[in-house]
N, C-alpha and C. Protein backbone atom coordinates (compact mmCIF):
# COMPACT_ATOMS: atom_id res chain seq x y z
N UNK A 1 97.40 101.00 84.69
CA UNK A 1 98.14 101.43 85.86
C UNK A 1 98.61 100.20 86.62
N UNK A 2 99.85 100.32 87.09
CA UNK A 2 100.51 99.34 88.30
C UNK A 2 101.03 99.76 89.27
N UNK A 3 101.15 99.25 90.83
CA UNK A 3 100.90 99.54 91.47
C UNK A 3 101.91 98.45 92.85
N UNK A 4 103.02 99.28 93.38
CA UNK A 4 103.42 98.14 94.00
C UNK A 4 104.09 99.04 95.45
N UNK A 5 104.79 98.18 96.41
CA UNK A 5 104.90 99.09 98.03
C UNK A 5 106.03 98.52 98.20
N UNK A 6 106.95 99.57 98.89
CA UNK A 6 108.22 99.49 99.19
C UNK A 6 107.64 99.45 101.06
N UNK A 7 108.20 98.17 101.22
CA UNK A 7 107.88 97.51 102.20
C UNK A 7 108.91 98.15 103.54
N UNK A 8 109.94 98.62 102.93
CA UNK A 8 111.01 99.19 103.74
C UNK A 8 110.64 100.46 104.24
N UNK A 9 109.54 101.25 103.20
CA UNK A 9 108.89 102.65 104.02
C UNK A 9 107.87 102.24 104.42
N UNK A 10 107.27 101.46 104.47
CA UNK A 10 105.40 101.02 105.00
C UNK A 10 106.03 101.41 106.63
N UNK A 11 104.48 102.08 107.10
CA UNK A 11 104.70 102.27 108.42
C UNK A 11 103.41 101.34 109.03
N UNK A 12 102.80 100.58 108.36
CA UNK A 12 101.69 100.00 108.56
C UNK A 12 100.28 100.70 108.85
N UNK A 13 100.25 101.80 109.02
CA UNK A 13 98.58 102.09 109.61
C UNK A 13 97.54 101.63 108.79
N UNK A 14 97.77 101.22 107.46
CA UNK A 14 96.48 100.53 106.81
C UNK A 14 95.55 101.61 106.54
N UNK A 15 96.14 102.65 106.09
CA UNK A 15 95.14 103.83 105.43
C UNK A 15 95.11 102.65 103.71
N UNK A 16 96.02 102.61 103.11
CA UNK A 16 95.81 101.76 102.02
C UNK A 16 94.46 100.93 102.08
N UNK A 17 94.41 99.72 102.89
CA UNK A 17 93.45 98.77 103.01
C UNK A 17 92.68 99.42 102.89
N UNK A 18 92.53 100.74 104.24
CA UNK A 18 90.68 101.11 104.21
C UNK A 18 90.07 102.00 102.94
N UNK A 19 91.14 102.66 102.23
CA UNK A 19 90.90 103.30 101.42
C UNK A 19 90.32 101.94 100.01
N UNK A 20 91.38 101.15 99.51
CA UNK A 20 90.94 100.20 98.09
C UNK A 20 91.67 98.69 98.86
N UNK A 21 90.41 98.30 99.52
CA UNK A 21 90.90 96.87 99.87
C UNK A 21 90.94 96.02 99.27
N UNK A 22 90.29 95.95 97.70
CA UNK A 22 90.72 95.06 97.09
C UNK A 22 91.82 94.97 95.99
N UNK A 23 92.85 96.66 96.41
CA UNK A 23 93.95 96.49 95.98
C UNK A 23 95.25 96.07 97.04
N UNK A 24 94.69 96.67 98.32
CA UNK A 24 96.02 96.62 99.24
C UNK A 24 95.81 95.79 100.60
N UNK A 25 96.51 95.10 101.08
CA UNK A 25 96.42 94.33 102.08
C UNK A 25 97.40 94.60 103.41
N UNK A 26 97.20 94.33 104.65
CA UNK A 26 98.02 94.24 105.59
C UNK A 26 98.26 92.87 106.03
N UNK A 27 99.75 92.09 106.23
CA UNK A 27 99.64 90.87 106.45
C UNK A 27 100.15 91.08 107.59
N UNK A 28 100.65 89.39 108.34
CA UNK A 28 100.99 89.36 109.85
C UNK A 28 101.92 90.28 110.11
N UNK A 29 103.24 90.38 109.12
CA UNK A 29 104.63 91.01 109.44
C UNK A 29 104.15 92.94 109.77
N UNK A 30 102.68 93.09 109.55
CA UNK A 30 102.57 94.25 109.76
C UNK A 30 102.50 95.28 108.73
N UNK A 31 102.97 94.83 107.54
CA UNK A 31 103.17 95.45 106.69
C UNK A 31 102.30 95.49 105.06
N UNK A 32 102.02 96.69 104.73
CA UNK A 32 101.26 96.52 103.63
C UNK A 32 101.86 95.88 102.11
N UNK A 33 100.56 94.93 101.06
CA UNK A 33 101.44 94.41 100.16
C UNK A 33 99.69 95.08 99.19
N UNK A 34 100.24 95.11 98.01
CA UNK A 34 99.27 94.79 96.99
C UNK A 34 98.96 93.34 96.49
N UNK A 35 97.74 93.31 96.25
CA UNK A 35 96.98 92.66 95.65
C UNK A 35 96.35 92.38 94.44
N UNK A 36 96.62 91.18 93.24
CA UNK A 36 96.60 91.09 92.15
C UNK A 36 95.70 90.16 91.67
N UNK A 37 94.26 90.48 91.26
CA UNK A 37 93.06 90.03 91.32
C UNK A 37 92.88 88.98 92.65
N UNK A 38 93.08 89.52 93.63
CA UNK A 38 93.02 88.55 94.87
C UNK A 38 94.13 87.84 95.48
N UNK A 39 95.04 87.81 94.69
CA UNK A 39 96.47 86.93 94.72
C UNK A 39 97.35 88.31 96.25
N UNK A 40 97.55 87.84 96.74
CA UNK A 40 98.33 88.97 97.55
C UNK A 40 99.92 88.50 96.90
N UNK A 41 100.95 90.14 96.81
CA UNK A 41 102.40 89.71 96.19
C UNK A 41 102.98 89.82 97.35
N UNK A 42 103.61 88.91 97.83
CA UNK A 42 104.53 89.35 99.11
C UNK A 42 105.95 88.44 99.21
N UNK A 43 105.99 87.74 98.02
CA UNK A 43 107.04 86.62 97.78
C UNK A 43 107.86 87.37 96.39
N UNK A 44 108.97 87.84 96.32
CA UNK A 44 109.57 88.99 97.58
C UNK A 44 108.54 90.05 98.29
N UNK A 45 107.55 90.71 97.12
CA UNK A 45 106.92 92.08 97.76
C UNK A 45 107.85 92.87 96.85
N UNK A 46 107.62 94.53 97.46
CA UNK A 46 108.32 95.27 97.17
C UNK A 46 107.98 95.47 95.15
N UNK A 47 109.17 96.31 94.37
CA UNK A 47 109.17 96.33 92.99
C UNK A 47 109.39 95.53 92.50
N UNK A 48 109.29 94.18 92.88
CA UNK A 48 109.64 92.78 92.09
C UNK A 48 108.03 91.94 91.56
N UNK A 49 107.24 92.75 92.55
CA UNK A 49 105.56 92.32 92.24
C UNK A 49 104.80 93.72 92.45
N UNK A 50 104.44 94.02 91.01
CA UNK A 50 103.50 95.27 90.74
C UNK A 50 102.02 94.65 90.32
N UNK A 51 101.45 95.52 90.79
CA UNK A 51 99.99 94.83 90.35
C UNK A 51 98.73 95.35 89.57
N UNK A 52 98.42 95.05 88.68
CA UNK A 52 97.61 95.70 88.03
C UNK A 52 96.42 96.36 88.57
N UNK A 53 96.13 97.31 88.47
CA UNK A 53 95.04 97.98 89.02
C UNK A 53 93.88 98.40 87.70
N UNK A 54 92.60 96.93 88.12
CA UNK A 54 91.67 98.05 87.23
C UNK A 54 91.38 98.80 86.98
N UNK A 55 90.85 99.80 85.94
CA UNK A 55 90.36 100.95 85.93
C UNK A 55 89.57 101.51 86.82
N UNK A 56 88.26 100.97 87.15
CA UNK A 56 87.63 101.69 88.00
C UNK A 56 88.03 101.68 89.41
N UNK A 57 89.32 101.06 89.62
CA UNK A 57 89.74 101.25 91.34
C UNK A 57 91.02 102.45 91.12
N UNK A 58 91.48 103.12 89.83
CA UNK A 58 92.49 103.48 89.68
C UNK A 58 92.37 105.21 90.68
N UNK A 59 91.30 105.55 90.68
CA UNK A 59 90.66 106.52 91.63
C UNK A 59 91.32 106.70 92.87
N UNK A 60 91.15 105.42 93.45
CA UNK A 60 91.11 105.04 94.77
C UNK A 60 92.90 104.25 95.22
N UNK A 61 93.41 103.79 94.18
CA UNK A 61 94.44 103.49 94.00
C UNK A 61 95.22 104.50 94.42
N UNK A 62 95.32 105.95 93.69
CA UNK A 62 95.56 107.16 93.80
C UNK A 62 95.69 107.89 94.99
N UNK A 63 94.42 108.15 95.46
CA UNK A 63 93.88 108.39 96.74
C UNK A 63 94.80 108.25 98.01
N UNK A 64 94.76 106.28 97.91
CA UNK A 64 95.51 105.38 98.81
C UNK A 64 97.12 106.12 99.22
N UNK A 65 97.91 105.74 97.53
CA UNK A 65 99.13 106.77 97.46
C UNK A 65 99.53 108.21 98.32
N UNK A 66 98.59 108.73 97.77
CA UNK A 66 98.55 110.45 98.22
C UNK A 66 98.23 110.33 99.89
N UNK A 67 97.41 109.84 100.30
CA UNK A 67 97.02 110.04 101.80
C UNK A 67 98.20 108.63 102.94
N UNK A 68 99.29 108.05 102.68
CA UNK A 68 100.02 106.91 103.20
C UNK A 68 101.13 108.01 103.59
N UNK A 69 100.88 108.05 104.79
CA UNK A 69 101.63 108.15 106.25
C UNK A 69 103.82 108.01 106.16
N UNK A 70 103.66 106.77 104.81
CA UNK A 70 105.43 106.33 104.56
C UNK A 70 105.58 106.82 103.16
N UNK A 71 104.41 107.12 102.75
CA UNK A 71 104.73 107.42 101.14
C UNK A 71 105.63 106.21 100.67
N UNK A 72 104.97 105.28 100.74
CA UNK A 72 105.76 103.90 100.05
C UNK A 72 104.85 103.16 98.87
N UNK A 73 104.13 104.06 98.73
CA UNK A 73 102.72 102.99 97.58
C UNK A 73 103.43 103.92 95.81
N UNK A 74 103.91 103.53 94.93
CA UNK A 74 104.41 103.56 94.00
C UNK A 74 103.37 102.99 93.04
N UNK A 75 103.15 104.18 91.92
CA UNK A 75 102.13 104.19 90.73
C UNK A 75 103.00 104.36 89.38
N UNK A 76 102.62 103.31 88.60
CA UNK A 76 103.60 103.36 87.34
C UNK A 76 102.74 103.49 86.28
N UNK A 77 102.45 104.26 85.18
CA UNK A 77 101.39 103.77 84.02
C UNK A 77 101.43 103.11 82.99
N UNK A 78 100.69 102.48 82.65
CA UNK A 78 100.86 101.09 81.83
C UNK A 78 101.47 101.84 80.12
């Protein structure tokens, strides 16, 4: 599974983070990015940096998606 955020719908509340923080991040601009074994993508961001999501966070990955406020968290399968 991959896993990336259209930065243009993020509304920021950081349901992502609290849900799988070590897939999704909130940086200064406010806005949520994924995270790729620790690497945050935000250089562009957006569908230009998808990020792999281990298996056992793919749960929570999910979760994150379904419960986001902008519906901007985008799940692709490998």
């Amino acid at each position: 599974m991959k896993v990336w955020i259209d930065q243009d719908l993020c509304t920021g509340d950081g349901l992502c983070e609290e849900i799988c923080p070590p897939v999704f991040t909130l940086l200064d601009d406010g806005l949520a990015y994924v995270k790729d074994n620790g690497e945050v993508l935000n250089n562009p961001g957006g569908s230009a940096q998808m990020a792999s999501v281990p298996v056992e966070l793919e749960d929570a990955v999910t979760e994150a998606s379904e419960e986001c406020p902008g519906e901007c968290i985008f799940i692709e399968a490998d």
